[in-house]
N, C-alpha and C. Protein backbone atom coordinates (compact mmCIF):
# COMPACT_ATOMS: atom_id res chain seq x y z
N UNK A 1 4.71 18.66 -12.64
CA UNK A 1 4.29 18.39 -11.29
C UNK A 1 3.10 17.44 -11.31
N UNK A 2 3.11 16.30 -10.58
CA UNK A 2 2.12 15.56 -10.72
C UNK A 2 1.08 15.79 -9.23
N UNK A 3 0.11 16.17 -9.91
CA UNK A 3 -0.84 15.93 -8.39
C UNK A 3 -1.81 14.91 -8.14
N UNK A 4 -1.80 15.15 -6.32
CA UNK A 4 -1.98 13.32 -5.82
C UNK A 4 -3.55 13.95 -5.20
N UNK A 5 -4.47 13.16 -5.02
CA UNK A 5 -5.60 13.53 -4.90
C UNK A 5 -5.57 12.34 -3.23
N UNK A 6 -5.20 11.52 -3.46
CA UNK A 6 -4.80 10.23 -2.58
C UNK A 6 -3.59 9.70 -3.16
N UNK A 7 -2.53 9.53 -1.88
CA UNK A 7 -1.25 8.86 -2.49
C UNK A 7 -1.14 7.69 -0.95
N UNK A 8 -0.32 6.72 -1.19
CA UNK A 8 -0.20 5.66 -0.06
C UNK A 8 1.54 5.59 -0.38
N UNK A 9 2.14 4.94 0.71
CA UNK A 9 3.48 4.94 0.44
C UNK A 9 3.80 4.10 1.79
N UNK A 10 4.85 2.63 1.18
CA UNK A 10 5.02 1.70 1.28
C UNK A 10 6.66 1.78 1.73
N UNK A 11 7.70 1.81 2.80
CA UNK A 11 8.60 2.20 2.62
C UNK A 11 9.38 0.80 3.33
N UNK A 12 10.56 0.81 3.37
CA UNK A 12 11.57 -0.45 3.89
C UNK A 12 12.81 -0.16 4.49
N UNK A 13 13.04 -0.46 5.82
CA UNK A 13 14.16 0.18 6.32
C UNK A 13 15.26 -0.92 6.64
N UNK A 14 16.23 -1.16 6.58
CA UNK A 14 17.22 -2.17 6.74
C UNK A 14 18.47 -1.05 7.88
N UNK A 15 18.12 -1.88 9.45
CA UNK A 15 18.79 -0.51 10.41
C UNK A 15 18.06 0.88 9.81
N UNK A 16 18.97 1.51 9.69
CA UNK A 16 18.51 2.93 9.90
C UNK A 16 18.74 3.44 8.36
N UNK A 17 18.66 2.63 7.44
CA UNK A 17 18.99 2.76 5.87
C UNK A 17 17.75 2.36 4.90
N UNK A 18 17.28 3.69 4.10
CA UNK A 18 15.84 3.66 3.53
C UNK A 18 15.93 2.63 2.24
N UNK A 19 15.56 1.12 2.47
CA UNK A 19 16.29 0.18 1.30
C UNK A 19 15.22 1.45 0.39
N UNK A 20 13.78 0.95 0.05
CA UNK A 20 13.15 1.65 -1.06
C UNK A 20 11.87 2.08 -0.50
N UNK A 21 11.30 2.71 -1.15
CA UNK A 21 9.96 3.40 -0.35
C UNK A 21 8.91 3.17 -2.47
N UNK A 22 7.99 2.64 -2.07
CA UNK A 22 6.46 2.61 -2.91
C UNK A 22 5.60 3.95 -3.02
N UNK A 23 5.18 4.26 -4.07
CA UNK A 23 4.63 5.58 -4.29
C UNK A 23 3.22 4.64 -5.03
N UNK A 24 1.78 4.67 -4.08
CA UNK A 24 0.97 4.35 -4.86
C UNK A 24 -0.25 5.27 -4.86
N UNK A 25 -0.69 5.80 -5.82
CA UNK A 25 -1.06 7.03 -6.33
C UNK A 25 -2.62 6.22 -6.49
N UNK A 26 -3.26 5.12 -5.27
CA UNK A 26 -4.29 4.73 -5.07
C UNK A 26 -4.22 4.18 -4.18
N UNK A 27 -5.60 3.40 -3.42
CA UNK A 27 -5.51 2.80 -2.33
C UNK A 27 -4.91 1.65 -2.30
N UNK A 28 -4.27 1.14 -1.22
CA UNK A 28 -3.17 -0.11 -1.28
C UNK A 28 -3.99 -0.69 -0.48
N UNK A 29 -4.33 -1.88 -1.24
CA UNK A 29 -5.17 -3.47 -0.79
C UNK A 29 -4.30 -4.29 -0.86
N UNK A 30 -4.98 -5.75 -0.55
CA UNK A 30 -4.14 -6.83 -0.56
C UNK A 30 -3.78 -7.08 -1.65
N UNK A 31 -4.07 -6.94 -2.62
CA UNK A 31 -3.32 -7.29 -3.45
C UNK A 31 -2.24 -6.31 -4.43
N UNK A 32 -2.49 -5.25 -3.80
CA UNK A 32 -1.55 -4.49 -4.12
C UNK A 32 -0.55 -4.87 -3.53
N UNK A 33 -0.45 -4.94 -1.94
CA UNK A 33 0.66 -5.34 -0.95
C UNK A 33 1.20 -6.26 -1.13
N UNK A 34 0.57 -7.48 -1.66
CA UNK A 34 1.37 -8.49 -2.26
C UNK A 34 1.70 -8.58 -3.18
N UNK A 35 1.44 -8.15 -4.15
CA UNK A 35 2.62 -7.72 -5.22
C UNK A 35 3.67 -7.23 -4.70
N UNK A 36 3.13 -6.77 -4.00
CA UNK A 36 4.88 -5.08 -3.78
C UNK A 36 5.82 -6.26 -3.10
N UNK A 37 4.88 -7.10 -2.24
CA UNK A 37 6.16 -7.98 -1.32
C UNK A 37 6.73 -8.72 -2.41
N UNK A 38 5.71 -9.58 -2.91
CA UNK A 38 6.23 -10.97 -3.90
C UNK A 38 7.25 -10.26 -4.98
N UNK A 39 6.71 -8.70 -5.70
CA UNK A 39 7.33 -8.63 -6.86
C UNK A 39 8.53 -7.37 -6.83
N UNK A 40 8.61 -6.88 -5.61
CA UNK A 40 9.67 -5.71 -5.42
C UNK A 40 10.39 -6.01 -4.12
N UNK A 41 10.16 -5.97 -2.92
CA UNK A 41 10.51 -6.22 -1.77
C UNK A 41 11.72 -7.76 -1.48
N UNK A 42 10.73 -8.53 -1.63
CA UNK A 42 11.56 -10.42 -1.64
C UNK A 42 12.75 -9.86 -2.78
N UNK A 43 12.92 -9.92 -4.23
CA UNK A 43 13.85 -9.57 -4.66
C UNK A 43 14.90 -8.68 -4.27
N UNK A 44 14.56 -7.64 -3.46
CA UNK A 44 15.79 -6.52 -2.96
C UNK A 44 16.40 -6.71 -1.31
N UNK A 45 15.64 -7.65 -1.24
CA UNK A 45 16.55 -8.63 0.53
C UNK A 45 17.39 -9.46 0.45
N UNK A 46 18.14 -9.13 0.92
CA UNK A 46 19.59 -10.18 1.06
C UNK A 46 18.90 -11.60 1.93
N UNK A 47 19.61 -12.25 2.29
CA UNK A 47 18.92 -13.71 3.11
C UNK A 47 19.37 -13.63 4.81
N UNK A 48 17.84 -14.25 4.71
CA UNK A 48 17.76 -14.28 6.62
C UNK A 48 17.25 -12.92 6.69
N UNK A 49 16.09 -11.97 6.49
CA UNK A 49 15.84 -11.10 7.24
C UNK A 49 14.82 -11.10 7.96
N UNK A 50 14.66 -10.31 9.00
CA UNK A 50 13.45 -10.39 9.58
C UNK A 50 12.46 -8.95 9.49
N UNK A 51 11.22 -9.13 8.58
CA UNK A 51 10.51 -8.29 8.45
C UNK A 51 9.59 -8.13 9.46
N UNK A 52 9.50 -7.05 9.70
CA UNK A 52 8.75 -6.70 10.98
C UNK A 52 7.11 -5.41 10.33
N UNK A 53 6.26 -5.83 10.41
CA UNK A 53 4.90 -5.64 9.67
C UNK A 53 3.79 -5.18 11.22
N UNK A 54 3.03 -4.05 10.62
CA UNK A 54 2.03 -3.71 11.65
C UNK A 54 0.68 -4.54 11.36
N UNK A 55 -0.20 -4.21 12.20
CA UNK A 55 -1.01 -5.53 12.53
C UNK A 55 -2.16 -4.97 11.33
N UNK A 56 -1.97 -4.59 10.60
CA UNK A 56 -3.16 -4.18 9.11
C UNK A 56 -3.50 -5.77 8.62
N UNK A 57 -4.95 -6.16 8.50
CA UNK A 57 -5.52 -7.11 8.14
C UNK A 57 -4.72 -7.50 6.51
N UNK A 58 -4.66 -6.90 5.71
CA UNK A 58 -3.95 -7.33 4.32
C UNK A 58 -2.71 -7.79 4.87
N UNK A 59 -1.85 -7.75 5.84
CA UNK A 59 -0.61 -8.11 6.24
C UNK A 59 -0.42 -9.73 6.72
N UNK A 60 -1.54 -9.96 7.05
CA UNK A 60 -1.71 -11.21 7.86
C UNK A 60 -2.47 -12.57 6.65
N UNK A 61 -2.44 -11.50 5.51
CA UNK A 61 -3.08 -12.96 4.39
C UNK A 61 -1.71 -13.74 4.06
N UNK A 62 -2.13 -15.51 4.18
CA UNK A 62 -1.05 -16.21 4.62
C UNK A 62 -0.60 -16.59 3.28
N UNK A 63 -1.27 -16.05 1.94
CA UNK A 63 -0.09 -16.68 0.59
C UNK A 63 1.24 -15.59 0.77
N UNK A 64 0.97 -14.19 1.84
CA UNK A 64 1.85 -13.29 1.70
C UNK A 64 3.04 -13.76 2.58
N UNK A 65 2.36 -14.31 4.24
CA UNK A 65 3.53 -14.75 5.15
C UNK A 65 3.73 -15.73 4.25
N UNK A 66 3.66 -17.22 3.52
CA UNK A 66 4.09 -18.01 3.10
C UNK A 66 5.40 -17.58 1.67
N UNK A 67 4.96 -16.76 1.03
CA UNK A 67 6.06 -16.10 0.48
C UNK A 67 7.29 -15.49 0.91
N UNK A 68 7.07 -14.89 2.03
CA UNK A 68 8.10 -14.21 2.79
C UNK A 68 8.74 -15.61 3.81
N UNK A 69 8.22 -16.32 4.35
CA UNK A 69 9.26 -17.30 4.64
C UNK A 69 9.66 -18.35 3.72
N UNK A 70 8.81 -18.28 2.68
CA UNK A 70 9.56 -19.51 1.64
C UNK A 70 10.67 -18.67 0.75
N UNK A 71 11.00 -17.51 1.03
CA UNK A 71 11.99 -16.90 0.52
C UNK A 71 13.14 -16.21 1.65
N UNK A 72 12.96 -17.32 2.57
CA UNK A 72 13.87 -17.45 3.58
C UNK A 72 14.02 -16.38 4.57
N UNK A 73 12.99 -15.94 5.08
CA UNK A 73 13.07 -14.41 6.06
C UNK A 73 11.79 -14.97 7.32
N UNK A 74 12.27 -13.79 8.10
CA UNK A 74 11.02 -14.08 9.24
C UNK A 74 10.47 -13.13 9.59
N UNK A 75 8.84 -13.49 9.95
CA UNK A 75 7.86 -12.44 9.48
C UNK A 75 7.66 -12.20 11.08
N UNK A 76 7.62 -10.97 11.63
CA UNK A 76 7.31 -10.57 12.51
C UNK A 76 6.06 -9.47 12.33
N UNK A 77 5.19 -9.27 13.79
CA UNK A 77 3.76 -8.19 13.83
C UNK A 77 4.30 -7.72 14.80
N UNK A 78 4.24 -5.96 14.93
CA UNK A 78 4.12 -5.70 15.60
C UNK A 78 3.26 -5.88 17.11
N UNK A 79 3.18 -5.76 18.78
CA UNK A 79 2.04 -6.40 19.31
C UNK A 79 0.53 -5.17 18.79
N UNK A 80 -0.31 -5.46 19.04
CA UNK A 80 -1.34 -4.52 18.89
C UNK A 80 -1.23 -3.62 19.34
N UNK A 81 -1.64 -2.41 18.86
CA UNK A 81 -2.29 -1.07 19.59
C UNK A 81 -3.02 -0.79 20.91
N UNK A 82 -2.66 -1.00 21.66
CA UNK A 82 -3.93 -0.44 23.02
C UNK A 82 -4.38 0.62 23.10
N UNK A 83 -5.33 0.57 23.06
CA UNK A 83 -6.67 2.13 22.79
C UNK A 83 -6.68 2.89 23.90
N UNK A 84 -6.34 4.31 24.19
CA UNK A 84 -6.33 5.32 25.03
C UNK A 84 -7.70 4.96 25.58
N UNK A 85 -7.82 4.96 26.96
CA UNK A 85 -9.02 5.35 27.48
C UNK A 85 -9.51 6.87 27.56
């Protein structure tokens, strides 16, 4: 049994089908996230998809959108959050 003290988890849905889900057993930064896109994610997409990403500051660094459309997909943000009054 492995125990997680902090775990993060990175998951991918294609429709309603779990392509793969990330188990990172530390905090996920940018450059964690771009790895996962550049070196796991881009490889397991078929062509033409459109990834759809929440508005987290590491999401919006542009060597990551530039990867994801130079590997032929389109990068969508969710719109922002509006804060409960």
């Amino acid at each position: 049994m492995i125990r997680l003290n902090h775990a993060n988890v990175i998951g991918t849905l294609i429709g309603s089908c779990l392509l793969m889900v990330g188990l990172f057993v530390d905090s996920v930064n940018v450059d964690v996230f771009s790895t996962w896109v550049t070196k796991d994610l881009l490889l397991k997409l078929s062509t033409s998809c459109v990834i759809v990403m929440d508005n987290a500051a590491f999401h919006k660094r542009l060597d990551i959108q530039k990867a994801i459309e130079d590997a032929g997909h389109i990068l969508e943000f969710l719109p922002p959050c509006k804060k409960k009054s």
